[in-house]
Protein backbone atom coordinates (compact mmCIF):
# COMPACT_ATOMS: atom_id res chain seq x y z
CA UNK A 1 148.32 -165.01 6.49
CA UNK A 2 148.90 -161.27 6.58
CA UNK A 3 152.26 -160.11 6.60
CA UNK A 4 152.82 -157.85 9.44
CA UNK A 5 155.06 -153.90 8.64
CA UNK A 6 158.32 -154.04 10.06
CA UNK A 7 158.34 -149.98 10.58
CA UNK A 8 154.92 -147.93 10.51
CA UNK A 9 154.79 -145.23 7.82
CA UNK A 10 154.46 -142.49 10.12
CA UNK A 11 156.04 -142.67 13.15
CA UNK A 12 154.03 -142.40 16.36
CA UNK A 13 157.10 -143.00 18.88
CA UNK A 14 158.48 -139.83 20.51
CA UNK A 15 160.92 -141.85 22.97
CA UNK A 16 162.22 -145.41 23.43
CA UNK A 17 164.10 -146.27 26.36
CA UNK A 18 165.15 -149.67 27.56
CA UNK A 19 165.80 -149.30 31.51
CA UNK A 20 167.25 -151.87 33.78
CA UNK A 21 167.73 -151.43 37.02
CA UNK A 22 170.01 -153.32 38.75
CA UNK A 23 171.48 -154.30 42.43
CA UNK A 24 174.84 -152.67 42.37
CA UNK A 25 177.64 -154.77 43.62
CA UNK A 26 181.18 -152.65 45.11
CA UNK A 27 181.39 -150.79 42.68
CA UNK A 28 178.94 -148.21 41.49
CA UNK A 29 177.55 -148.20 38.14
CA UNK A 30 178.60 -144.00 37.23
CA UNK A 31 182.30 -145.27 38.43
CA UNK A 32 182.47 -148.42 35.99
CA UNK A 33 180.27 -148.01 32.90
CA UNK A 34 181.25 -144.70 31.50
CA UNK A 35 185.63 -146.07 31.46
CA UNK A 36 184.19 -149.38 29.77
CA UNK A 37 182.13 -147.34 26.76
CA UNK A 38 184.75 -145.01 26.65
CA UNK A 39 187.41 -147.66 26.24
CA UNK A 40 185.42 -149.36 23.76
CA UNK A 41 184.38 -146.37 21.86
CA UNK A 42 187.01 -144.16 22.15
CA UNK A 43 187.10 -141.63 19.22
CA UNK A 44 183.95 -142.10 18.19
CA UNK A 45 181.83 -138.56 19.24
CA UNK A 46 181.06 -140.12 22.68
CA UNK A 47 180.69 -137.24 25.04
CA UNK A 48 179.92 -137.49 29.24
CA UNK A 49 177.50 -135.23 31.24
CA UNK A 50 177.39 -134.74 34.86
CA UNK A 51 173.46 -134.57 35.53
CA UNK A 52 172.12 -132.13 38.80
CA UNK A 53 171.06 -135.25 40.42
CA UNK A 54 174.83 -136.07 40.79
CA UNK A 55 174.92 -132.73 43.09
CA UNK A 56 172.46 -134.68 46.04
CA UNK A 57 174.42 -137.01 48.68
CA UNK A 58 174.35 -140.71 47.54
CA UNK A 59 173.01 -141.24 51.06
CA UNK A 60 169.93 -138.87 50.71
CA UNK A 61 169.18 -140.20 46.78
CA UNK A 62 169.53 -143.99 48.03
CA UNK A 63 167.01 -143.16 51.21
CA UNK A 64 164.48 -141.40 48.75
CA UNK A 65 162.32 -143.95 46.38
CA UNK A 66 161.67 -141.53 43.82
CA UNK A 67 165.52 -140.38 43.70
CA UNK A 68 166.87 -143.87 44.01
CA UNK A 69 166.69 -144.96 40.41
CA UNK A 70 167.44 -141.49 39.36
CA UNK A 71 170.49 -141.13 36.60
CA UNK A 72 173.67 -139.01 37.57
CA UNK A 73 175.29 -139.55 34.49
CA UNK A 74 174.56 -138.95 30.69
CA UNK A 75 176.60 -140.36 27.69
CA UNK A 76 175.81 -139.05 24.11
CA UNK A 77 176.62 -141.96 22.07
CA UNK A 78 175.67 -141.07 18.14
CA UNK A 79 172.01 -140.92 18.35
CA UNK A 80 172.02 -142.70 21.32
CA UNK A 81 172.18 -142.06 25.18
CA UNK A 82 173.05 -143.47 27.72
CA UNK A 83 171.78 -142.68 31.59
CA UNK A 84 173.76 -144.36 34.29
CA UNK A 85 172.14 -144.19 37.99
CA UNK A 86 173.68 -145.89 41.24
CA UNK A 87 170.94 -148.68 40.72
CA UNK A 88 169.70 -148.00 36.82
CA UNK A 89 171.18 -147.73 33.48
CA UNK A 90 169.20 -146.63 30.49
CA UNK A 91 169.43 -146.56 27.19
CA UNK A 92 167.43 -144.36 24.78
CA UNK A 93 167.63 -143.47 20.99
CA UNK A 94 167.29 -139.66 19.98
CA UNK A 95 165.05 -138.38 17.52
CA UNK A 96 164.09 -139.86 14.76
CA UNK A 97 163.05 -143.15 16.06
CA UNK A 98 165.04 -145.64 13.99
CA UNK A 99 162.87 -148.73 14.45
CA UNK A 100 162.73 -151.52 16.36
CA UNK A 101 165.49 -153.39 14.36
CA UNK A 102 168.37 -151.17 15.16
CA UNK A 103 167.29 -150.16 18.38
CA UNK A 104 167.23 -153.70 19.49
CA UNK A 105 171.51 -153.70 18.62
């Protein structure tokens, strides 16, 4: 049996991003995450970004399909990020793409 690459020689991936999105419960997702990580991490080169989503009403981005999933908050995270939306939180690896293996951590 062939033995299959773990990691392609050149790399054809430009982004990875694993998405979930999620029904939030009383407490919205941009309130909670971002202290948790930054508990966790603290020290570590985390930084936070307020995205211009952030600047339309909750009620007007929950109303809208294509804003609803939208994130309103960025964390840099060593080469990762983080995207935190009212009813989504994504995760996605910056450039270059460091394989499956440590992207699945």
């Amino acid at each position: 049996m062939a033995m299959r690459p773990s990691k392609l020689g050149v790399q054809p991936i430009v982004d990875a991003v694993f998405e979930a999105l999620v029904t939030p419960t009383q407490f919205p997702l941009p309130s909670v995450v971002p202290g948790l990580l930054l508990t966790h991490y603290r020290g570590s080169g985390v930084t936070m970004e307020r995205l211009p989503t952030a600047d339309i009403p909750p009620a007007f981005r929950e109303a809208r399909e294509e804003l609803k999933h939208q994130p309103v908050m960025r964390i840099n995270w060593g080469n990762y990020i983080v995207n935190i939306g009212e009813y989504s939180i994504g995760v996605g690896c910056k450039m270059p793409y460091p394989g499956w293996s440590e992207f699945k951590k």
